[in-house]
PDB file of N, CA and C in Angstrom:
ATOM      1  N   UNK A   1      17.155 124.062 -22.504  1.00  0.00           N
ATOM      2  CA  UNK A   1      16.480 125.118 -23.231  1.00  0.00           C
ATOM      3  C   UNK A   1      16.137 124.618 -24.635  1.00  0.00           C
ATOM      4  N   UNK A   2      15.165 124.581 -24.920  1.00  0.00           N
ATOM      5  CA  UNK A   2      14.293 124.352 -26.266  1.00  0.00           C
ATOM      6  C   UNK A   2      14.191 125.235 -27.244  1.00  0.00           C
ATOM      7  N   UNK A   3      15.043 125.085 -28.686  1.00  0.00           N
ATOM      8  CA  UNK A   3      14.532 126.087 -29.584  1.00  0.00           C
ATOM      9  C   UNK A   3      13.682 127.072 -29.764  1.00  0.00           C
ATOM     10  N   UNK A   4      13.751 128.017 -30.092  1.00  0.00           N
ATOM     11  CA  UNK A   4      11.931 128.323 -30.214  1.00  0.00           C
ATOM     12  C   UNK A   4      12.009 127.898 -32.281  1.00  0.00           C
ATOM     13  N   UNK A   5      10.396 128.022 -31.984  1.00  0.00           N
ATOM     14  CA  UNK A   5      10.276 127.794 -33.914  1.00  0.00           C
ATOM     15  C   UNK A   5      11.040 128.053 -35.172  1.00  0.00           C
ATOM     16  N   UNK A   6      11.500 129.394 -35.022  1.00  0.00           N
ATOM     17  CA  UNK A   6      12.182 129.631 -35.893  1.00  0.00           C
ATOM     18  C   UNK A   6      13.503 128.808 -36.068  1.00  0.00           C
ATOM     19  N   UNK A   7      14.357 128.667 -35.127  1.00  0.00           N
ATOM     20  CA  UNK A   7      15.501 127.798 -34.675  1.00  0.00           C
ATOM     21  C   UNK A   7      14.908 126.460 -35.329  1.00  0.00           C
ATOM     22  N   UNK A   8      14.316 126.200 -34.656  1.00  0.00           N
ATOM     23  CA  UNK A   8      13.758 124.463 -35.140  1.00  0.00           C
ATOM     24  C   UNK A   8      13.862 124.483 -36.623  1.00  0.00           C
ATOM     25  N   UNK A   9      13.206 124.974 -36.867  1.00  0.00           N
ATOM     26  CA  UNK A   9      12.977 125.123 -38.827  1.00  0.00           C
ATOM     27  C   UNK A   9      14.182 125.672 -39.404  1.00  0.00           C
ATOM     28  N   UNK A  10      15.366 126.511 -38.649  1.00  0.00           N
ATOM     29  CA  UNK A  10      16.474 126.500 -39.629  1.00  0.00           C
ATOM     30  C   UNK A  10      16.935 125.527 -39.442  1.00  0.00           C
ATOM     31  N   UNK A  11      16.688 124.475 -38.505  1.00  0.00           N
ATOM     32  CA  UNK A  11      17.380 123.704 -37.864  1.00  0.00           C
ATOM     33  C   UNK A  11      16.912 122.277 -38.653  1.00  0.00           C
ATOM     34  N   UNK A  12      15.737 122.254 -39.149  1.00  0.00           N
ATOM     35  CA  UNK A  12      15.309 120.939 -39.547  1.00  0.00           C
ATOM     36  C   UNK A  12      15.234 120.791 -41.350  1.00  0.00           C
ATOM     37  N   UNK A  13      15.467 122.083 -41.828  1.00  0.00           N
ATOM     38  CA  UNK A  13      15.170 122.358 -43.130  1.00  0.00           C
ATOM     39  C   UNK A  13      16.460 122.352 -44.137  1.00  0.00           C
ATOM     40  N   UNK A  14      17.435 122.232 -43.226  1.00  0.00           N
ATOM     41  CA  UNK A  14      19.235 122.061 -43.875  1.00  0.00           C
ATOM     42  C   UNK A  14      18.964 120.571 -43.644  1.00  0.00           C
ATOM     43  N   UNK A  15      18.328 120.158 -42.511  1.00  0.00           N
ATOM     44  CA  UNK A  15      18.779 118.854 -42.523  1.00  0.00           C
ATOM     45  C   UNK A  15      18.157 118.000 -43.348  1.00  0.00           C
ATOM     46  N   UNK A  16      16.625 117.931 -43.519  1.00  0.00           N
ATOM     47  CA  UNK A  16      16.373 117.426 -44.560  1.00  0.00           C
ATOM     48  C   UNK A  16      16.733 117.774 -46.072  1.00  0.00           C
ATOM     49  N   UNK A  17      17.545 118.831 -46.522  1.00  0.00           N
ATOM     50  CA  UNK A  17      18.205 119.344 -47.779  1.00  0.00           C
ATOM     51  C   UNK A  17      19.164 118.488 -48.349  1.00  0.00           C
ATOM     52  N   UNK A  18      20.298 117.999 -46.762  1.00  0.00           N
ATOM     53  CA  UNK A  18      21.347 117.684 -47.014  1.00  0.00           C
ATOM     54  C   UNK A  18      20.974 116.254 -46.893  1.00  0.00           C
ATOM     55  N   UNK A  19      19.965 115.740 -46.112  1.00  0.00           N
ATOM     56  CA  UNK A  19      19.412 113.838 -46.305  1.00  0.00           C
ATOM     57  C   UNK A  19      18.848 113.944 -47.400  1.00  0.00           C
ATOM     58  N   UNK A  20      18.256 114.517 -48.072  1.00  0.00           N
ATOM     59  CA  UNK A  20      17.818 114.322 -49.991  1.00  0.00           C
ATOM     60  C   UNK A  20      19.017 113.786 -50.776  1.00  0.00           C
ATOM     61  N   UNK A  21      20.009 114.997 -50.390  1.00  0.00           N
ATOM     62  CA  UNK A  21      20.990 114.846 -51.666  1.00  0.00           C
ATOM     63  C   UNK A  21      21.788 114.034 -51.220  1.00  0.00           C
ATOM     64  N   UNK A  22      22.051 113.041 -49.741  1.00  0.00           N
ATOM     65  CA  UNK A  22      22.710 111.849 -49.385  1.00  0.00           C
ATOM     66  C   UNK A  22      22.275 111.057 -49.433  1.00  0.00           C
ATOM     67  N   UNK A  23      20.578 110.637 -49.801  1.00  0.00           N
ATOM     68  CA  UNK A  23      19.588 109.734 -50.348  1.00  0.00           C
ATOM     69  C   UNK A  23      19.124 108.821 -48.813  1.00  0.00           C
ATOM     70  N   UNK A  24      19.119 109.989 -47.751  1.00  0.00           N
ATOM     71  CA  UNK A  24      18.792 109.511 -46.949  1.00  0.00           C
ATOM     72  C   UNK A  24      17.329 109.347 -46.570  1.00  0.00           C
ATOM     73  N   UNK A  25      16.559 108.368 -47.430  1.00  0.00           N
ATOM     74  CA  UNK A  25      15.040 108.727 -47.769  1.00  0.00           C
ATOM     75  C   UNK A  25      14.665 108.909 -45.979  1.00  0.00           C
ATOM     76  N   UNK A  26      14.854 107.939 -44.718  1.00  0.00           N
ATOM     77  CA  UNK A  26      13.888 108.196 -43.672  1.00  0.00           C
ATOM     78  C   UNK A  26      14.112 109.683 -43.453  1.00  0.00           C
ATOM     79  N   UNK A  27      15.451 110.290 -42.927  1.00  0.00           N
ATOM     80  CA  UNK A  27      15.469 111.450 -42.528  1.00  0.00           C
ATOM     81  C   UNK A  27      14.545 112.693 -43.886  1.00  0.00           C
ATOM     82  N   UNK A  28      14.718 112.376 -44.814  1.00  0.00           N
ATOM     83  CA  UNK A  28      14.091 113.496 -46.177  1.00  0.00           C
ATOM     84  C   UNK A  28      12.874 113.354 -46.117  1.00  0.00           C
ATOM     85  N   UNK A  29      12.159 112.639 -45.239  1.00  0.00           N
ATOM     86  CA  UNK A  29      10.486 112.732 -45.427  1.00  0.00           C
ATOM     87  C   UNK A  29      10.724 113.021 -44.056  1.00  0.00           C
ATOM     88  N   UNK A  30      11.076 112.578 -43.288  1.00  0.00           N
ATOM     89  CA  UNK A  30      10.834 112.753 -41.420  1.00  0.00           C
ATOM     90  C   UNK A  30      11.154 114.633 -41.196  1.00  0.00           C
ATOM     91  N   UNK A  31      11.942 114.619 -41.817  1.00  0.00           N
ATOM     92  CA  UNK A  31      12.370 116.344 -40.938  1.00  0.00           C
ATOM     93  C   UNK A  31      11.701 117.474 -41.599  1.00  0.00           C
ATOM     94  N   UNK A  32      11.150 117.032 -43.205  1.00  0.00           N
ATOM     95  CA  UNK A  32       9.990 118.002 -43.648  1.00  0.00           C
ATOM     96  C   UNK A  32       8.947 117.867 -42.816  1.00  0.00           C
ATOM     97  N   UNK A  33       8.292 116.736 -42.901  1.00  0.00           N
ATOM     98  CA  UNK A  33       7.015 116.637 -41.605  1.00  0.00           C
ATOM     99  C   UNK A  33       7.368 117.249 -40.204  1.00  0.00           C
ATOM    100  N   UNK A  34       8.402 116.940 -40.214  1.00  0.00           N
ATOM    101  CA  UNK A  34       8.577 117.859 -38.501  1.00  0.00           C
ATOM    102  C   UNK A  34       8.362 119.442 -38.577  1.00  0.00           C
ATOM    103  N   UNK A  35       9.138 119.803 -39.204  1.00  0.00           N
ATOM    104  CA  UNK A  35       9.227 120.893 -39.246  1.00  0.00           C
ATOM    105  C   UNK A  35       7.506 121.495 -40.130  1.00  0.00           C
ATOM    106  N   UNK A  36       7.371 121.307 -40.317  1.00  0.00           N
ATOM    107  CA  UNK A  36       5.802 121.444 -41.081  1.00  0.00           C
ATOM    108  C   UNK A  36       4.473 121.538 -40.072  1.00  0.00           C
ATOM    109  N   UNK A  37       5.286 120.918 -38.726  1.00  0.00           N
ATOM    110  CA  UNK A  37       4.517 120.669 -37.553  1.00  0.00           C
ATOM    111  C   UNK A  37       4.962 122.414 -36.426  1.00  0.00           C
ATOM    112  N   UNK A  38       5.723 122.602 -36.946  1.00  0.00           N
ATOM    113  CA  UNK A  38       6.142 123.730 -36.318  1.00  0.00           C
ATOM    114  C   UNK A  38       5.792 124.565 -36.183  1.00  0.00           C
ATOM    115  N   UNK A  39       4.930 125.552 -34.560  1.00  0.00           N
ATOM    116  CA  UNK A  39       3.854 126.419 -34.565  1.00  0.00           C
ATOM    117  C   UNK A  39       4.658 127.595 -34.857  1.00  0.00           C
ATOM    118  N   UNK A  40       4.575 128.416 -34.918  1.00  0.00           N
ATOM    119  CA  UNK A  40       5.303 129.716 -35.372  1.00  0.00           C
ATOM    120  C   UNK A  40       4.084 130.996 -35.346  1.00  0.00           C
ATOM    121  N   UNK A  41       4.637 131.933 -34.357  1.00  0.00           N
ATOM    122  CA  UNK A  41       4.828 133.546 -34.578  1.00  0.00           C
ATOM    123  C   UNK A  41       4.522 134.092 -36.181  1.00  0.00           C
ATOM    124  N   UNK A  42       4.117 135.167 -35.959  1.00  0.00           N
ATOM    125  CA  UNK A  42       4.450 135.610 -37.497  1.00  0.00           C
ATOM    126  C   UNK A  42       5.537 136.437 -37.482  1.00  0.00           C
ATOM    127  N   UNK A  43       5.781 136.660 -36.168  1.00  0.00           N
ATOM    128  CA  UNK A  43       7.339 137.463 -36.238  1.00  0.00           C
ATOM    129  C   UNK A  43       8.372 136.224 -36.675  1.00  0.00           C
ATOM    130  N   UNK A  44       7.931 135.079 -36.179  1.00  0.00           N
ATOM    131  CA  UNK A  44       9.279 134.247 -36.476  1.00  0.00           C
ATOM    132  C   UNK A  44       8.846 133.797 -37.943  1.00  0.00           C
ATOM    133  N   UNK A  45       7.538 133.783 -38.582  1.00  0.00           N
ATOM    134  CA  UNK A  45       7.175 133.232 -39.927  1.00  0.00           C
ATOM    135  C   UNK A  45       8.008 134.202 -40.762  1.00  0.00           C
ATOM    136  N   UNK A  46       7.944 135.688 -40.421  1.00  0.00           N
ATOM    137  CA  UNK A  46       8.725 136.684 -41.312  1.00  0.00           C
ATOM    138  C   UNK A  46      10.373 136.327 -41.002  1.00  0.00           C
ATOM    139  N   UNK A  47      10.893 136.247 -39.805  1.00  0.00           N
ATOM    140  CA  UNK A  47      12.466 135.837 -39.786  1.00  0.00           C
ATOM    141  C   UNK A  47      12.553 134.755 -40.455  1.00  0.00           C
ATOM    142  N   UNK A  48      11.968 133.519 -40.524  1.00  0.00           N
ATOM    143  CA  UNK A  48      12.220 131.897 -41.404  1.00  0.00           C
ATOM    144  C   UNK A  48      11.435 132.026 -42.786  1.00  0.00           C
ATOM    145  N   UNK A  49      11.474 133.152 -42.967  1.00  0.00           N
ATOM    146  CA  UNK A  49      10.694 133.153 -44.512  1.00  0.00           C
ATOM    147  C   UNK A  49      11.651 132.243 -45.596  1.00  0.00           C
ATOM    148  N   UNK A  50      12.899 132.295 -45.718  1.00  0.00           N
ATOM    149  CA  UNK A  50      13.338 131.185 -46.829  1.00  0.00           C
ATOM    150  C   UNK A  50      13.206 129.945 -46.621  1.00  0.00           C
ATOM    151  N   UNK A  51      14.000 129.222 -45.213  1.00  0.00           N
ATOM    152  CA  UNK A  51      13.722 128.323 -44.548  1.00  0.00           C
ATOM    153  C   UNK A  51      11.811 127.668 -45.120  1.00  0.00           C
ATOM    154  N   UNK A  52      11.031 129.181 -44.637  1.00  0.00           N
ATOM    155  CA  UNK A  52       9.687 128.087 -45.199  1.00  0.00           C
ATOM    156  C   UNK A  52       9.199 128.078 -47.006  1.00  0.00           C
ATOM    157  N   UNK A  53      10.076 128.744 -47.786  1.00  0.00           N
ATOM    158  CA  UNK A  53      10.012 128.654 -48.756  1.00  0.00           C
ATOM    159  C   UNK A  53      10.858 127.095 -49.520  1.00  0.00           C
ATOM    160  N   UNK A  54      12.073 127.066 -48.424  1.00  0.00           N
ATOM    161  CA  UNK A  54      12.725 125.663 -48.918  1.00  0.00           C
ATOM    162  C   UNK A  54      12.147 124.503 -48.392  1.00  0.00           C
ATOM    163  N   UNK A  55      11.379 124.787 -47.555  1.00  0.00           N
ATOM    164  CA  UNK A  55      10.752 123.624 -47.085  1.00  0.00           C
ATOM    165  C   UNK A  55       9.226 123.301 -47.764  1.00  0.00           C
ATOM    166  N   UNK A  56       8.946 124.342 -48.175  1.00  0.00           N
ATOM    167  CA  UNK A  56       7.700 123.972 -49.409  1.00  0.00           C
ATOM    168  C   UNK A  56       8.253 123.006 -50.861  1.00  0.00           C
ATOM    169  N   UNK A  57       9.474 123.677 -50.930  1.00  0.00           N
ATOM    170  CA  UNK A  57       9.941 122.899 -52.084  1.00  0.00           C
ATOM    171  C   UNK A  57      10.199 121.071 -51.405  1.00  0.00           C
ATOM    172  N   UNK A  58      10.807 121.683 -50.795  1.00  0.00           N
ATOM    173  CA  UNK A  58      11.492 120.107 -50.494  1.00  0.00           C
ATOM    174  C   UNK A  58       9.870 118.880 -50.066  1.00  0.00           C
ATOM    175  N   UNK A  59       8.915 119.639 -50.304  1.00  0.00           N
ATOM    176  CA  UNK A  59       7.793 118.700 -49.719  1.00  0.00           C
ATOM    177  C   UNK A  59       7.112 118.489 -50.879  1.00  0.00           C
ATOM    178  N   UNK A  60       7.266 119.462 -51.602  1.00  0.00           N
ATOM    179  CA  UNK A  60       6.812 119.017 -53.001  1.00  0.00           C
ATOM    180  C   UNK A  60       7.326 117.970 -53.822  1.00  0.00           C
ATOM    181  N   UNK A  61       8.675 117.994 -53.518  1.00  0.00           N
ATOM    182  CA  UNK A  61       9.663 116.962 -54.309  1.00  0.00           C
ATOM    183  C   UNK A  61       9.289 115.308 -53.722  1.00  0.00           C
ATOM    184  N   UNK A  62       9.040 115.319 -52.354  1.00  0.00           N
ATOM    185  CA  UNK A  62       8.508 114.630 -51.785  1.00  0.00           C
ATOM    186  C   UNK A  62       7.338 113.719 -52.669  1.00  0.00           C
ATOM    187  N   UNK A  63       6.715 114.609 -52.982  1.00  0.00           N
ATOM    188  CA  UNK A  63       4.901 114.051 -53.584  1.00  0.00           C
ATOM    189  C   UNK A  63       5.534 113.834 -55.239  1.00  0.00           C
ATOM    190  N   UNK A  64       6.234 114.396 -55.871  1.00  0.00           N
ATOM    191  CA  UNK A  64       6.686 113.622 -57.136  1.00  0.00           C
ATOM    192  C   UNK A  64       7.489 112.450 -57.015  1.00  0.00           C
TER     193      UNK A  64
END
């Protein structure tokens, strides 16, 4: 059984949080892009609303 979207993105958005601050550069660029790839509901866009708010950040930090 396969996540659905929302799952994925809580699922990929801790992980790249916690590879930033362990300076794990492949995983901190790989699991924002994944998850960035992630089709989503707007029912599930409204349940992962922080999730896609931390993952805007964390992609920004990315490009600085």
């Amino acid at each position: 059984m396969r996540p659905s979207g929302a799952e994925l993105l809580h699922l990929l958005v801790p992980r790249a949080d916690v590879a930033l601050r362990l300076g794990d550069e492949e995983t901190a660029t790989g699991a924002p892009a994944r998850a960035a790839d992630v089709e989503l509901t707007d029912e599930e866009r409204h349940t992962a609303h922080d999730a896609l708010v931390r993952l805007e950040d964390l992609r920004e930090r990315e490009q600085t």
